[in-house]
PDB file of N, CA and C in Angstrom:
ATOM      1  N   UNK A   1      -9.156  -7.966  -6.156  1.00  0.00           N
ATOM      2  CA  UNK A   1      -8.217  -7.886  -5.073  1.00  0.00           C
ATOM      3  C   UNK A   1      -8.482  -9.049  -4.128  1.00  0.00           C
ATOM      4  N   UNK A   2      -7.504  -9.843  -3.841  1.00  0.00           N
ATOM      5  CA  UNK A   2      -7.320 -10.886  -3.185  1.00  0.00           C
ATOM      6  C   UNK A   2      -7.509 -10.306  -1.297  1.00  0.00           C
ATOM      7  N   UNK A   3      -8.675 -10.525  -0.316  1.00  0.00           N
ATOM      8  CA  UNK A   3      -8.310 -10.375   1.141  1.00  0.00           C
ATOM      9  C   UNK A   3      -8.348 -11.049   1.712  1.00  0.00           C
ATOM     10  N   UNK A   4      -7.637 -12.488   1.250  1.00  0.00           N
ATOM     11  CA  UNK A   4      -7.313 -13.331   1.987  1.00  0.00           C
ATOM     12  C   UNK A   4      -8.376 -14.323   2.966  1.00  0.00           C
ATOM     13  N   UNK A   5      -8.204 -14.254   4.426  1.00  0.00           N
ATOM     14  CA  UNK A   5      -9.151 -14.689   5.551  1.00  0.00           C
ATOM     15  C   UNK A   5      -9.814 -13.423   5.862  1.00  0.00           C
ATOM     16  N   UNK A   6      -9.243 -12.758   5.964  1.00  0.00           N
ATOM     17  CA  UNK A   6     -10.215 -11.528   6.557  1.00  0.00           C
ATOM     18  C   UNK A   6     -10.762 -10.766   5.529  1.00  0.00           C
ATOM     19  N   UNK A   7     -11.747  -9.861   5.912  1.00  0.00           N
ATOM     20  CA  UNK A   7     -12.880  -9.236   4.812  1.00  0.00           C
ATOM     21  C   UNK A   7     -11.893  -7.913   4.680  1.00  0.00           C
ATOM     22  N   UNK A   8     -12.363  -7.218   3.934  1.00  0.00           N
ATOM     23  CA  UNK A   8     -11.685  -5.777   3.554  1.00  0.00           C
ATOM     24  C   UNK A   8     -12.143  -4.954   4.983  1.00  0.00           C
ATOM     25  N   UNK A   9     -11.376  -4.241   5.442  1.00  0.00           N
ATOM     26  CA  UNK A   9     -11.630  -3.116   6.285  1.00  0.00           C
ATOM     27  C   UNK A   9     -12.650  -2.109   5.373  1.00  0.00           C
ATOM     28  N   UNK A  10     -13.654  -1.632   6.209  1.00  0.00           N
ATOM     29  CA  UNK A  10     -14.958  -1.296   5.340  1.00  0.00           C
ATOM     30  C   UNK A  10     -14.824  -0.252   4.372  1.00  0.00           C
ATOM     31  N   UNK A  11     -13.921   0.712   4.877  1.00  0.00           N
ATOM     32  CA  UNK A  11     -13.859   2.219   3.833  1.00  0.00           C
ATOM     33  C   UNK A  11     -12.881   1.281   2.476  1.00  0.00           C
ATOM     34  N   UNK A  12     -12.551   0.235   2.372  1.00  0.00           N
ATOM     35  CA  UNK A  12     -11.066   0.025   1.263  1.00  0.00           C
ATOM     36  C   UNK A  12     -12.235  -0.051  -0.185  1.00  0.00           C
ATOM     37  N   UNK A  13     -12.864  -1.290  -0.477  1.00  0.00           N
ATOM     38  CA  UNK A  13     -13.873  -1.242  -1.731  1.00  0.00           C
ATOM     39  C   UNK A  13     -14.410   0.040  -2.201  1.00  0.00           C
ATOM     40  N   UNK A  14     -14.421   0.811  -1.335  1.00  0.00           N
ATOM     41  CA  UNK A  14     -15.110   2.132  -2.016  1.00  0.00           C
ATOM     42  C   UNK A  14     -14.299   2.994  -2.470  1.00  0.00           C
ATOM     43  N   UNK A  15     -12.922   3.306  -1.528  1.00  0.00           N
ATOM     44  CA  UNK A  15     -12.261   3.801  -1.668  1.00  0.00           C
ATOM     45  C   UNK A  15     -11.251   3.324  -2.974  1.00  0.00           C
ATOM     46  N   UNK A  16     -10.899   2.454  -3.698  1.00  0.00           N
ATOM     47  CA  UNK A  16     -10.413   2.051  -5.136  1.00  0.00           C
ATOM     48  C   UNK A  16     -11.280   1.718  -5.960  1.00  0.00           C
ATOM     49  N   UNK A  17     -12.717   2.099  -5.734  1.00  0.00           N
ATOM     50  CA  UNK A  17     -13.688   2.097  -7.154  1.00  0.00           C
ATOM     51  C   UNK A  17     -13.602   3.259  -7.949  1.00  0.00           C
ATOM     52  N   UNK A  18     -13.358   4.240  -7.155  1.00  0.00           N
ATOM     53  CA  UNK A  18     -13.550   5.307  -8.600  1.00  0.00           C
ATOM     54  C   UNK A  18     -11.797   5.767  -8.493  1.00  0.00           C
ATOM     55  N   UNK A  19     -12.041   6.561 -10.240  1.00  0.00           N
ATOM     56  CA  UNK A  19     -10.384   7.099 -10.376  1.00  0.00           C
ATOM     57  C   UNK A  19      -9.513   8.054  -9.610  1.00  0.00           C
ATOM     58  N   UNK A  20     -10.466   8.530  -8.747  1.00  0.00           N
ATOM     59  CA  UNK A  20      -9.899   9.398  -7.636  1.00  0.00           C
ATOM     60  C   UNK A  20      -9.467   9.103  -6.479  1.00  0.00           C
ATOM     61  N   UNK A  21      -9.705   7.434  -6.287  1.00  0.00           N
ATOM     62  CA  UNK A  21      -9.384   6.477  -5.420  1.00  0.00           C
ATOM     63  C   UNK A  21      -9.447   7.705  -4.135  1.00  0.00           C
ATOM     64  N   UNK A  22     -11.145   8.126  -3.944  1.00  0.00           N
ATOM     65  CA  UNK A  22     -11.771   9.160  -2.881  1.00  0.00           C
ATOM     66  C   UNK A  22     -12.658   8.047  -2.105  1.00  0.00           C
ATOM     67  N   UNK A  23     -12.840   7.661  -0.794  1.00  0.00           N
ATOM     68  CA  UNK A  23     -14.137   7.251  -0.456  1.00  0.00           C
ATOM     69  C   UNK A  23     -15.194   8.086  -0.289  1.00  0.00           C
ATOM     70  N   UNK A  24     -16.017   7.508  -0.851  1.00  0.00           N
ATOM     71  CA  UNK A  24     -17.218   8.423  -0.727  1.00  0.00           C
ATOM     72  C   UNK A  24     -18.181   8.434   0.450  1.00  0.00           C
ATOM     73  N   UNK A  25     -17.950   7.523   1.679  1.00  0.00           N
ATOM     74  CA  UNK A  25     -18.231   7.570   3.032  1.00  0.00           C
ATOM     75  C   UNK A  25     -17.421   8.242   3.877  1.00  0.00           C
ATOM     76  N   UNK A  26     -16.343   8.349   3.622  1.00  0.00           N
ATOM     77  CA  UNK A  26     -15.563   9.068   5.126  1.00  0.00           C
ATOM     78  C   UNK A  26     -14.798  10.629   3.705  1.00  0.00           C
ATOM     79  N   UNK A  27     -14.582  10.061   2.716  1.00  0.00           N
ATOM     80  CA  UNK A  27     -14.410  11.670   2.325  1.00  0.00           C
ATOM     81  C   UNK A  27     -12.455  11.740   1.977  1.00  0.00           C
ATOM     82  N   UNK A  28     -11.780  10.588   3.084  1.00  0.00           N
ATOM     83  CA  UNK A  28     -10.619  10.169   2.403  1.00  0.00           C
ATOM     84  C   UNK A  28      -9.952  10.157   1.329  1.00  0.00           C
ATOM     85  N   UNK A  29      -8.803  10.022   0.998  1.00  0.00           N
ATOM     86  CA  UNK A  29      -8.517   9.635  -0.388  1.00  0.00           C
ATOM     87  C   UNK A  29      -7.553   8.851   0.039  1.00  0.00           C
ATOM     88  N   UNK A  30      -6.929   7.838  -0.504  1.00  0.00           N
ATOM     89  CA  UNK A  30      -5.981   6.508  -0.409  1.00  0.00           C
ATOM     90  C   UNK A  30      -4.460   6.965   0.111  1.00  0.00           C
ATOM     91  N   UNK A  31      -4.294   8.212  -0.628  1.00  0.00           N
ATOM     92  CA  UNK A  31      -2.945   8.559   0.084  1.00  0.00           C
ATOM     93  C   UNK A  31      -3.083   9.175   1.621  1.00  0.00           C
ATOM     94  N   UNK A  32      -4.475   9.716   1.700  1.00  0.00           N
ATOM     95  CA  UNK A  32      -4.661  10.521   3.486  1.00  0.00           C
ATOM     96  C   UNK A  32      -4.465   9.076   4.365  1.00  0.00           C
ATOM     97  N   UNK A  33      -5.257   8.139   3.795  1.00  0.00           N
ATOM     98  CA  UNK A  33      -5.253   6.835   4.811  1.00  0.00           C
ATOM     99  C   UNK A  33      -3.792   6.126   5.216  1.00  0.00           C
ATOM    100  N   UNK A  34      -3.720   6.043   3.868  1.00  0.00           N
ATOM    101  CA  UNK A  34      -2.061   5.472   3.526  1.00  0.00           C
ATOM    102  C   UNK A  34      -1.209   6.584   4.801  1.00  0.00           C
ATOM    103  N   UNK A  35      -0.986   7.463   4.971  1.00  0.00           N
ATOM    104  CA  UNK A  35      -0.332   8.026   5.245  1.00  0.00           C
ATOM    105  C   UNK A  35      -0.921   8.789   6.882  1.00  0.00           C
ATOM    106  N   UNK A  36      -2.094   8.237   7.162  1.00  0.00           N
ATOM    107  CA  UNK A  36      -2.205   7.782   8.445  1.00  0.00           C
ATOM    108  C   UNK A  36      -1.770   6.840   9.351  1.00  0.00           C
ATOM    109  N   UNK A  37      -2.045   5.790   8.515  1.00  0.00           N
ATOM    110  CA  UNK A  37      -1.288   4.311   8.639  1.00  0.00           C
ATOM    111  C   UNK A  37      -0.004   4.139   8.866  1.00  0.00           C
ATOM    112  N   UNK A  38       0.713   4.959   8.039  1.00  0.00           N
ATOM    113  CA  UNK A  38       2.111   4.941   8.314  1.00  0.00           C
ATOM    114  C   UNK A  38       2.627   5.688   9.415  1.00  0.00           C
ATOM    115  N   UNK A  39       1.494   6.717  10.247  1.00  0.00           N
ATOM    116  CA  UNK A  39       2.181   7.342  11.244  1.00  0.00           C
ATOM    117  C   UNK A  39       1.796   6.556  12.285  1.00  0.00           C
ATOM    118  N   UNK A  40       0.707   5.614  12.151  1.00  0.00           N
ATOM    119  CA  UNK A  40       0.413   4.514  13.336  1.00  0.00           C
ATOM    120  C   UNK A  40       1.150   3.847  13.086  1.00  0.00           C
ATOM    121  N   UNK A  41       1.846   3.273  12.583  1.00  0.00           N
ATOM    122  CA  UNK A  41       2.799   1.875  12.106  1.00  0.00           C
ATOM    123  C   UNK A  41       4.086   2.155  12.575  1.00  0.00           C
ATOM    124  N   UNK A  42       4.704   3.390  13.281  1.00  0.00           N
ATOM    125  CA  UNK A  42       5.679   4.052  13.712  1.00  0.00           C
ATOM    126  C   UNK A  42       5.877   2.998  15.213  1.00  0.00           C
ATOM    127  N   UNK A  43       4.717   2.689  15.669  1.00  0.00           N
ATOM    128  CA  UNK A  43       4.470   1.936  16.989  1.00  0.00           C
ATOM    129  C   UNK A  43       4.842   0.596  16.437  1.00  0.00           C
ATOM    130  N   UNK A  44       5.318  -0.343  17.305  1.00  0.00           N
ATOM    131  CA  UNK A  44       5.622  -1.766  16.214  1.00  0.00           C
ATOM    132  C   UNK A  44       4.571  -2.670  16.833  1.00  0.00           C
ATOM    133  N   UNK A  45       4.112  -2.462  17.788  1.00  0.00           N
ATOM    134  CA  UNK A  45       2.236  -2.891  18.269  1.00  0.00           C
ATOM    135  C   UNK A  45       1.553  -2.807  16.624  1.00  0.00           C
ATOM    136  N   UNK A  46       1.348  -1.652  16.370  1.00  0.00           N
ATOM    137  CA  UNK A  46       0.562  -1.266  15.034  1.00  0.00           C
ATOM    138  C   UNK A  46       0.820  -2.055  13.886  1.00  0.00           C
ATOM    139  N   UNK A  47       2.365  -1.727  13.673  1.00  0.00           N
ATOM    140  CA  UNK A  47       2.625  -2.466  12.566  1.00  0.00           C
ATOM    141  C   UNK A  47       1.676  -4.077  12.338  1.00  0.00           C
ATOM    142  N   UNK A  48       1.747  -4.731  13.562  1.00  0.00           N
ATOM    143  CA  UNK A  48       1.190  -5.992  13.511  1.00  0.00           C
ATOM    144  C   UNK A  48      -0.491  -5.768  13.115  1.00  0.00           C
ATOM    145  N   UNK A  49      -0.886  -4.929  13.847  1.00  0.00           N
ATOM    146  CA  UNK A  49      -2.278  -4.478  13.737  1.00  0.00           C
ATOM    147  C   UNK A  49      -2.888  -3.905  12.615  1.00  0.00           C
ATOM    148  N   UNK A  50      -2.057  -3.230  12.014  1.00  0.00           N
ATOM    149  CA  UNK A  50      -2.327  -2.781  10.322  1.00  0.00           C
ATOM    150  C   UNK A  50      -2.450  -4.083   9.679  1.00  0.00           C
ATOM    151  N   UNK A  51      -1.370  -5.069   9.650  1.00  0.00           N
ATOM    152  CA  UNK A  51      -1.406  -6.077   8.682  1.00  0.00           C
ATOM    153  C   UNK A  51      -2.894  -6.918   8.995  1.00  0.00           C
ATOM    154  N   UNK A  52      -2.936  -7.340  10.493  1.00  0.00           N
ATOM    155  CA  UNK A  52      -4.070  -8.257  10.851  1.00  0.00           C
ATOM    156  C   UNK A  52      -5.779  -7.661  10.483  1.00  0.00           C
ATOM    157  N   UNK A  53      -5.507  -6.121  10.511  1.00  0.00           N
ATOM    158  CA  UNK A  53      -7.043  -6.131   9.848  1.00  0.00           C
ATOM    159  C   UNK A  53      -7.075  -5.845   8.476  1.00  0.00           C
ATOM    160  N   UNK A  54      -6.116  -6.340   7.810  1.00  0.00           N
ATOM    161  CA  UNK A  54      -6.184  -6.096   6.590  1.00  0.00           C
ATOM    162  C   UNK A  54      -6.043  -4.966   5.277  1.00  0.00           C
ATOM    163  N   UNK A  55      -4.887  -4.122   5.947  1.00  0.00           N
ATOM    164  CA  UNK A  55      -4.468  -3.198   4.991  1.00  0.00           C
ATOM    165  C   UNK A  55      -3.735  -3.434   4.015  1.00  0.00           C
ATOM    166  N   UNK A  56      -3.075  -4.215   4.361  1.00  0.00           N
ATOM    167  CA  UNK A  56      -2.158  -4.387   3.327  1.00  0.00           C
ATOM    168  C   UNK A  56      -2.293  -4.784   1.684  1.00  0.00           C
ATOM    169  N   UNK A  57      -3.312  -5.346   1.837  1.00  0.00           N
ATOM    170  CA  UNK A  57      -3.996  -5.316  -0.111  1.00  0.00           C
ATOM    171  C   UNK A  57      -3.754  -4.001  -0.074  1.00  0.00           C
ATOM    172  N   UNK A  58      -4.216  -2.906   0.392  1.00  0.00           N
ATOM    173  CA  UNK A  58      -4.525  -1.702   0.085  1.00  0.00           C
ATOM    174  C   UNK A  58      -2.779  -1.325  -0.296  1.00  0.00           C
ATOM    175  N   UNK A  59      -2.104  -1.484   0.158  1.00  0.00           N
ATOM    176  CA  UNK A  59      -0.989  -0.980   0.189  1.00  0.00           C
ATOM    177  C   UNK A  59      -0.283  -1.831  -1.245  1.00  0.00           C
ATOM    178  N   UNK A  60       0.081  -2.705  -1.427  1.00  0.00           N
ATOM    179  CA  UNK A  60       0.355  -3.830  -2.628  1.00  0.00           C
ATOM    180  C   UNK A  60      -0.622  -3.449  -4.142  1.00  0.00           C
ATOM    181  N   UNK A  61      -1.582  -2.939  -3.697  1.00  0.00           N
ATOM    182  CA  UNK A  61      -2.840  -2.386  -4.714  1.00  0.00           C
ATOM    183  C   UNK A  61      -1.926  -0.989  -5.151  1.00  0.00           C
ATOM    184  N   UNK A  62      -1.647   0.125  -4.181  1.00  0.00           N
ATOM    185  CA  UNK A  62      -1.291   1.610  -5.173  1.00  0.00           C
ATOM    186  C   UNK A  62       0.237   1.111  -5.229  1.00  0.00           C
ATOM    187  N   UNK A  63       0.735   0.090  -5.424  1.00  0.00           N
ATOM    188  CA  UNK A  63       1.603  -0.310  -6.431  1.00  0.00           C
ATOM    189  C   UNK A  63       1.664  -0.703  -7.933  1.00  0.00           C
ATOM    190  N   UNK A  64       0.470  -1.010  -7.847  1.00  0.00           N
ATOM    191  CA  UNK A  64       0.414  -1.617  -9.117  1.00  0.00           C
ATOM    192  C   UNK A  64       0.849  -0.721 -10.513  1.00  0.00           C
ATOM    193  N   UNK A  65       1.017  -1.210 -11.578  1.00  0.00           N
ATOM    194  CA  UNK A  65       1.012   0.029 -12.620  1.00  0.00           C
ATOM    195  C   UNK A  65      -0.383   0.551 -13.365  1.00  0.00           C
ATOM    196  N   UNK A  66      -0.052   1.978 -13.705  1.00  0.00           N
ATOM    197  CA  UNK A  66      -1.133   2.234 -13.984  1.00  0.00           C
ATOM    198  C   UNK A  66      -2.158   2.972 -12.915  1.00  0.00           C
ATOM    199  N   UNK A  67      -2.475   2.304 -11.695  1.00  0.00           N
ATOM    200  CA  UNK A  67      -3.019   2.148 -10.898  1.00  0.00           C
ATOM    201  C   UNK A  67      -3.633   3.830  -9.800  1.00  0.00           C
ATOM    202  N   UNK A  68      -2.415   3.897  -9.880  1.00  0.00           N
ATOM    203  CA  UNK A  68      -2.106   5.079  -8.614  1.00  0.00           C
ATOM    204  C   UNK A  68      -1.120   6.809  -9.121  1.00  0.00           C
ATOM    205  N   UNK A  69      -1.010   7.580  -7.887  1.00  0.00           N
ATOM    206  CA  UNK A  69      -0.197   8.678  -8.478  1.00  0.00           C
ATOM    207  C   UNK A  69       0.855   8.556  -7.793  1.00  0.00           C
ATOM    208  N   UNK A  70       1.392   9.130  -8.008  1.00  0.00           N
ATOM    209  CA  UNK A  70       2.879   9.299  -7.367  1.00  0.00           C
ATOM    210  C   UNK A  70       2.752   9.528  -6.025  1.00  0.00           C
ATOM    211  N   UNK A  71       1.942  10.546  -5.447  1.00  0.00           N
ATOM    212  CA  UNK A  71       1.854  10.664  -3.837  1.00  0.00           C
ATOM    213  C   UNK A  71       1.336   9.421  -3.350  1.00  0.00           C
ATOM    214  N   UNK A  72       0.350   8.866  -4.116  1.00  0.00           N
ATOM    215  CA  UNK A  72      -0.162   7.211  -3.816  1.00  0.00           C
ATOM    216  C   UNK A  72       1.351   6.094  -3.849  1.00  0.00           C
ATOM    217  N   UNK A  73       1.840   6.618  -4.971  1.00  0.00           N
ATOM    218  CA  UNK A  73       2.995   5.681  -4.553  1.00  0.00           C
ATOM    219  C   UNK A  73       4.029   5.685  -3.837  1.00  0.00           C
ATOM    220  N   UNK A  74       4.365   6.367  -3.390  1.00  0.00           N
ATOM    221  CA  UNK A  74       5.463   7.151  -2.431  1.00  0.00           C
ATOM    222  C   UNK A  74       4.861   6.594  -1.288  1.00  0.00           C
ATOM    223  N   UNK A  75       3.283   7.282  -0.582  1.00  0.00           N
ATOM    224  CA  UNK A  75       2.521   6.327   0.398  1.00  0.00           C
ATOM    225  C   UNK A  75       2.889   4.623   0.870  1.00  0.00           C
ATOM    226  N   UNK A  76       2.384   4.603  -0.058  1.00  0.00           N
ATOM    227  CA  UNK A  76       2.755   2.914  -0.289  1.00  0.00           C
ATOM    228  C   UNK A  76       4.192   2.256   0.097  1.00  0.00           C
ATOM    229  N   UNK A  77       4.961   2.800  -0.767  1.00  0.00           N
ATOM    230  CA  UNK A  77       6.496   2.403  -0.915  1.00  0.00           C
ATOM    231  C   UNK A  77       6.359   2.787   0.502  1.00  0.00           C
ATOM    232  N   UNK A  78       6.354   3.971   1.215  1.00  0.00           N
ATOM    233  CA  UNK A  78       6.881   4.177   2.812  1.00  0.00           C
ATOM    234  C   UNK A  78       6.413   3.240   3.668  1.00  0.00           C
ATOM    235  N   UNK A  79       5.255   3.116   3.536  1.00  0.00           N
ATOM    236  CA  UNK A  79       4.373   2.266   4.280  1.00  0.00           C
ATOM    237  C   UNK A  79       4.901   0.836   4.386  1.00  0.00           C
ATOM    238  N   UNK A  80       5.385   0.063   3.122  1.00  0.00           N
ATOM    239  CA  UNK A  80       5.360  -0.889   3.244  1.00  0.00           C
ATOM    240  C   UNK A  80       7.057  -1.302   4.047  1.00  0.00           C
ATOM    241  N   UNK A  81       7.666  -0.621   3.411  1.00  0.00           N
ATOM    242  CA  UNK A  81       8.822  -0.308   4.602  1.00  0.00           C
ATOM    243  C   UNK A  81       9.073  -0.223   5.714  1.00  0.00           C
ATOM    244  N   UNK A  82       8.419   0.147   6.625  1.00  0.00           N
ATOM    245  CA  UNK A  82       7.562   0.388   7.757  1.00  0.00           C
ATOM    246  C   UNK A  82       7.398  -0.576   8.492  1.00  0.00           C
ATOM    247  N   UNK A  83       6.483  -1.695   7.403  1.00  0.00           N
ATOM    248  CA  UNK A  83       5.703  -2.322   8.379  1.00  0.00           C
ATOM    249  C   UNK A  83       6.764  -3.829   7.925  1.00  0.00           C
ATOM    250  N   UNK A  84       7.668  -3.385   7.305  1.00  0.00           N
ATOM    251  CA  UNK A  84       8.313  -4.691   6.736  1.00  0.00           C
ATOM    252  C   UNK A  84       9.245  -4.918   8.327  1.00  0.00           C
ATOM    253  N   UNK A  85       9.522  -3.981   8.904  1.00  0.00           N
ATOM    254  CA  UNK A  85      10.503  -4.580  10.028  1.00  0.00           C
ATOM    255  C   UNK A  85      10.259  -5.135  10.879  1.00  0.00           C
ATOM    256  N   UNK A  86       8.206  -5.569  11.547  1.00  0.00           N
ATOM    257  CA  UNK A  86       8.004  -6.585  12.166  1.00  0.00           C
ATOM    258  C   UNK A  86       7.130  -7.172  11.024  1.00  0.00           C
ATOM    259  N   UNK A  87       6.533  -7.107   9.851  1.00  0.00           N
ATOM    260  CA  UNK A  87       5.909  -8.064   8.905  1.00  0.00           C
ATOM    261  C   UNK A  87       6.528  -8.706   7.879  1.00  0.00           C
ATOM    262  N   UNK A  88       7.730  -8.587   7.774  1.00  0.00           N
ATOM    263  CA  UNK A  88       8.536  -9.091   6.469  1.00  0.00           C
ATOM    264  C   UNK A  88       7.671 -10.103   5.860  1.00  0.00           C
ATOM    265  N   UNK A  89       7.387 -11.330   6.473  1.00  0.00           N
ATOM    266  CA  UNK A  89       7.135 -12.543   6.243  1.00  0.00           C
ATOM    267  C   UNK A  89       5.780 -12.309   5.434  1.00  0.00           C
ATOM    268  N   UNK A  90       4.609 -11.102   6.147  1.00  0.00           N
ATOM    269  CA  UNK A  90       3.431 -10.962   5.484  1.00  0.00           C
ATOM    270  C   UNK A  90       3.591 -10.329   4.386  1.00  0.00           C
ATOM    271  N   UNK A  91       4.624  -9.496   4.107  1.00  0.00           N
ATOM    272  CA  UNK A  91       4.480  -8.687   2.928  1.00  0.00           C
ATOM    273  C   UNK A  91       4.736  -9.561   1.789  1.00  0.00           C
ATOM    274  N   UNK A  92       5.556 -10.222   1.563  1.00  0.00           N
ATOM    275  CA  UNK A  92       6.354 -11.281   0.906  1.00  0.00           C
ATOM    276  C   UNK A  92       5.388 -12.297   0.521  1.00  0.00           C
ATOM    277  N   UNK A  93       4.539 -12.753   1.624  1.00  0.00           N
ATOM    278  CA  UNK A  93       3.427 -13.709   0.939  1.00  0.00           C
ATOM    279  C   UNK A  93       2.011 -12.841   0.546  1.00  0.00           C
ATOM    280  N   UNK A  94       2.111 -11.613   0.718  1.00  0.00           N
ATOM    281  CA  UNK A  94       1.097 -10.770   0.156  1.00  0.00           C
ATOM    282  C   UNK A  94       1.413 -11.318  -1.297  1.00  0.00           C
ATOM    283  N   UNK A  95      -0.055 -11.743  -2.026  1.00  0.00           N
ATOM    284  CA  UNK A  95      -0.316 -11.674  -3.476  1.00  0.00           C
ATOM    285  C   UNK A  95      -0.224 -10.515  -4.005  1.00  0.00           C
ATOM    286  N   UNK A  96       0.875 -10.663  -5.434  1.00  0.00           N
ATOM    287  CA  UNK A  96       1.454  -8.934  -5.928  1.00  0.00           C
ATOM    288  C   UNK A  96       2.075  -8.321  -5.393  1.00  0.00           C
ATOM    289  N   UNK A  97       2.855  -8.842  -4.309  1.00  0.00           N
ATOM    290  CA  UNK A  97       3.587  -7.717  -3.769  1.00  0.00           C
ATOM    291  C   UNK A  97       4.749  -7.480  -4.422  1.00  0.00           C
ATOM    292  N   UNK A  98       5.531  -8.754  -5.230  1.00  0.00           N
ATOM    293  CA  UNK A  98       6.611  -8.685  -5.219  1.00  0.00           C
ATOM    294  C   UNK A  98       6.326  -8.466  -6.992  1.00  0.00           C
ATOM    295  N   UNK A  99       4.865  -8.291  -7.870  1.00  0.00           N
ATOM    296  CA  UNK A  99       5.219  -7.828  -9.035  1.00  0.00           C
ATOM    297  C   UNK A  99       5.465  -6.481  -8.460  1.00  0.00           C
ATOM    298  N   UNK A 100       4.074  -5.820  -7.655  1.00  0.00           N
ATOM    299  CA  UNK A 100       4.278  -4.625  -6.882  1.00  0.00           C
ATOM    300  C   UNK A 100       5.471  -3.734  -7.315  1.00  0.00           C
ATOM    301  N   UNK A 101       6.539  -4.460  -5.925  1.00  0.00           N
ATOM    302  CA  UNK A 101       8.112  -4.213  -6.492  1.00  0.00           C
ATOM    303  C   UNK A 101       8.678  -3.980  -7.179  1.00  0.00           C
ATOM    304  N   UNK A 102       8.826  -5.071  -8.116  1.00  0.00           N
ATOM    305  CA  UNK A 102       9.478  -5.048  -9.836  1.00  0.00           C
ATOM    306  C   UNK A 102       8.944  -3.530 -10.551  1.00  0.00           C
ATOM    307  N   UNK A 103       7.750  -3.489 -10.325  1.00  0.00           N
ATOM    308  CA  UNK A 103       6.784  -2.128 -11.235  1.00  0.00           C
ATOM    309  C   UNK A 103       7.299  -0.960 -10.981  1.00  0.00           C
ATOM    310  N   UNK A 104       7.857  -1.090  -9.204  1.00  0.00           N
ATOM    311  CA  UNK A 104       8.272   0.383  -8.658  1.00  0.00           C
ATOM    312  C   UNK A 104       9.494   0.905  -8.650  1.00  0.00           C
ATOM    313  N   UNK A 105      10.618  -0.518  -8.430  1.00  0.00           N
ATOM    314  CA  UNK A 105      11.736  -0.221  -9.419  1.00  0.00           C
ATOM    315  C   UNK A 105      11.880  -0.052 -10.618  1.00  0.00           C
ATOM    316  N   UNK A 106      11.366  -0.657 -11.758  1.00  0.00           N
ATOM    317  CA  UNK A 106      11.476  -0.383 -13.183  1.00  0.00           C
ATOM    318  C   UNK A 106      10.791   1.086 -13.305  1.00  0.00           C
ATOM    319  N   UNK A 107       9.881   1.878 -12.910  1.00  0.00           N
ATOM    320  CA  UNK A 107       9.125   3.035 -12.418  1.00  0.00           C
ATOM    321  C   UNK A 107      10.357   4.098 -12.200  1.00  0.00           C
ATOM    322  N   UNK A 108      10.863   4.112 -11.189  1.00  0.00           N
ATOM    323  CA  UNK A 108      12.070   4.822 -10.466  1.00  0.00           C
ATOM    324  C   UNK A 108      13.463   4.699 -11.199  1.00  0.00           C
ATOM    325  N   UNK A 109      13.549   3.616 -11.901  1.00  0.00           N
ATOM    326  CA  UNK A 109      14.674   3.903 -12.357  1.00  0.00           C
ATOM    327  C   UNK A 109      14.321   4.732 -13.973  1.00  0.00           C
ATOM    328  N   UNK A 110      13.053   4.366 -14.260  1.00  0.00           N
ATOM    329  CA  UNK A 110      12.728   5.266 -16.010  1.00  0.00           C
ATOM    330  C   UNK A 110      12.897   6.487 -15.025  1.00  0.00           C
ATOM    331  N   UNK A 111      12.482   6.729 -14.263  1.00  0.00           N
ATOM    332  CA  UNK A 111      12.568   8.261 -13.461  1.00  0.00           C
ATOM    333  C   UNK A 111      13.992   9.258 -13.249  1.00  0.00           C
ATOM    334  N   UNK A 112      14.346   8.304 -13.082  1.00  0.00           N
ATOM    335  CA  UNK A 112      16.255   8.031 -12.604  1.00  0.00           C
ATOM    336  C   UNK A 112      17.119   7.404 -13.127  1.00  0.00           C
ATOM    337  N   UNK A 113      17.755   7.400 -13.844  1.00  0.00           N
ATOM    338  CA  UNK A 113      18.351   6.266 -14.759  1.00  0.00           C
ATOM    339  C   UNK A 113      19.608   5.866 -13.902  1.00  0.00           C
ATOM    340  N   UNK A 114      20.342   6.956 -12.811  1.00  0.00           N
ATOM    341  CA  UNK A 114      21.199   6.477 -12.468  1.00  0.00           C
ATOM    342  C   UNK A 114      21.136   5.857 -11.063  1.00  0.00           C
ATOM    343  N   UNK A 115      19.854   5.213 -10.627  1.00  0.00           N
ATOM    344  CA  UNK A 115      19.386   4.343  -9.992  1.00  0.00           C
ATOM    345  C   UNK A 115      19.646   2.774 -10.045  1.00  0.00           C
ATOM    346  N   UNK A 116      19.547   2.747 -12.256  1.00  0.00           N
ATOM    347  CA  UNK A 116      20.115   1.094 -12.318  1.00  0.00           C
ATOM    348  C   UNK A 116      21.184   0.439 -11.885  1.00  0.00           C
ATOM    349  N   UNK A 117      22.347   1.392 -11.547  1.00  0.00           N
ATOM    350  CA  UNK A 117      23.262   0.864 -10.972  1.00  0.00           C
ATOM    351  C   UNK A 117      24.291   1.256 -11.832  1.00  0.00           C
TER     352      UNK A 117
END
C-alpha cells in the first residue's frame, strides 16, 4: 500500500494484516472505523482532515477485489463519496482509486444486471 508523504495513521497496518481486517490494538474492525470516519466527514472541516492524515489508502484498499466484504465495501463506497465533495482532486490522484472504481462497478452490476444500463 502506497502512503504517499505521510506515514499510515497507526491502527491502519495492523488493521489489514489479518483476514478479519480486526486491529488487534484498539479491537476495531475496518468497517467500525470506516464508518466512523464517515460520520466525521459529515463536517467538511473533516473531510479535509481525514484525507491529510491519511485515510484514504484505507478507503481505496476495501475496494479492491477480493479484498474486503460487502459491509467493508459499502463503507468505503460511502465514504469516499463523502469526502469527494471537498477532496475530489485527492481521491482521483489516490493510487487505485480509479481501478478501485472499475472493480465496484463491474461488482454491482454482476449483482444487478440492470445497473449496466
Amino acid at each position: 500500500m502506497n502512503w504517499g508523504v505521510n506515514p499510515p495513521p497507526p491502527v491502519i497496518p495492523t488493521l489489514l494484516q489479518g483476514k478479519e481486517h480486526r486491529s488487534l490494538t484498539s479491537g476495531f474492525s475496518a468497517d467500525e472505523l470506516v464508518a466512523a470516519l464517515n460520520k466525521l466527514a459529515a463536517n467538511d472541516a473533516n473531510k479535509r482532515r481525514i484525507v491529510e492524515f491519511g485515510f484514504l489508502p484505507l478507503y481505496v484498499e476495501l475496494l479492491q477485489p477480493g479484498w474486503c466484504s460487502v459491509t467493508e465495501l459499502t463503507e468505503a463506497t460511502q465514504g469516499l463519496w463523502i469526502l469527494a465533495f471537498k477532496c475530489r482532486d485527492d481521491i482521483i490522484g489516490e493510487p487505485g482509486c480509479l481501478v478501485g472504481r472499475h472493480t465496484l462497478h463491474t461488482r454491482l452490476t454482476a449483482l444487478c444486471p440492470g445497473l449496466a444500463g
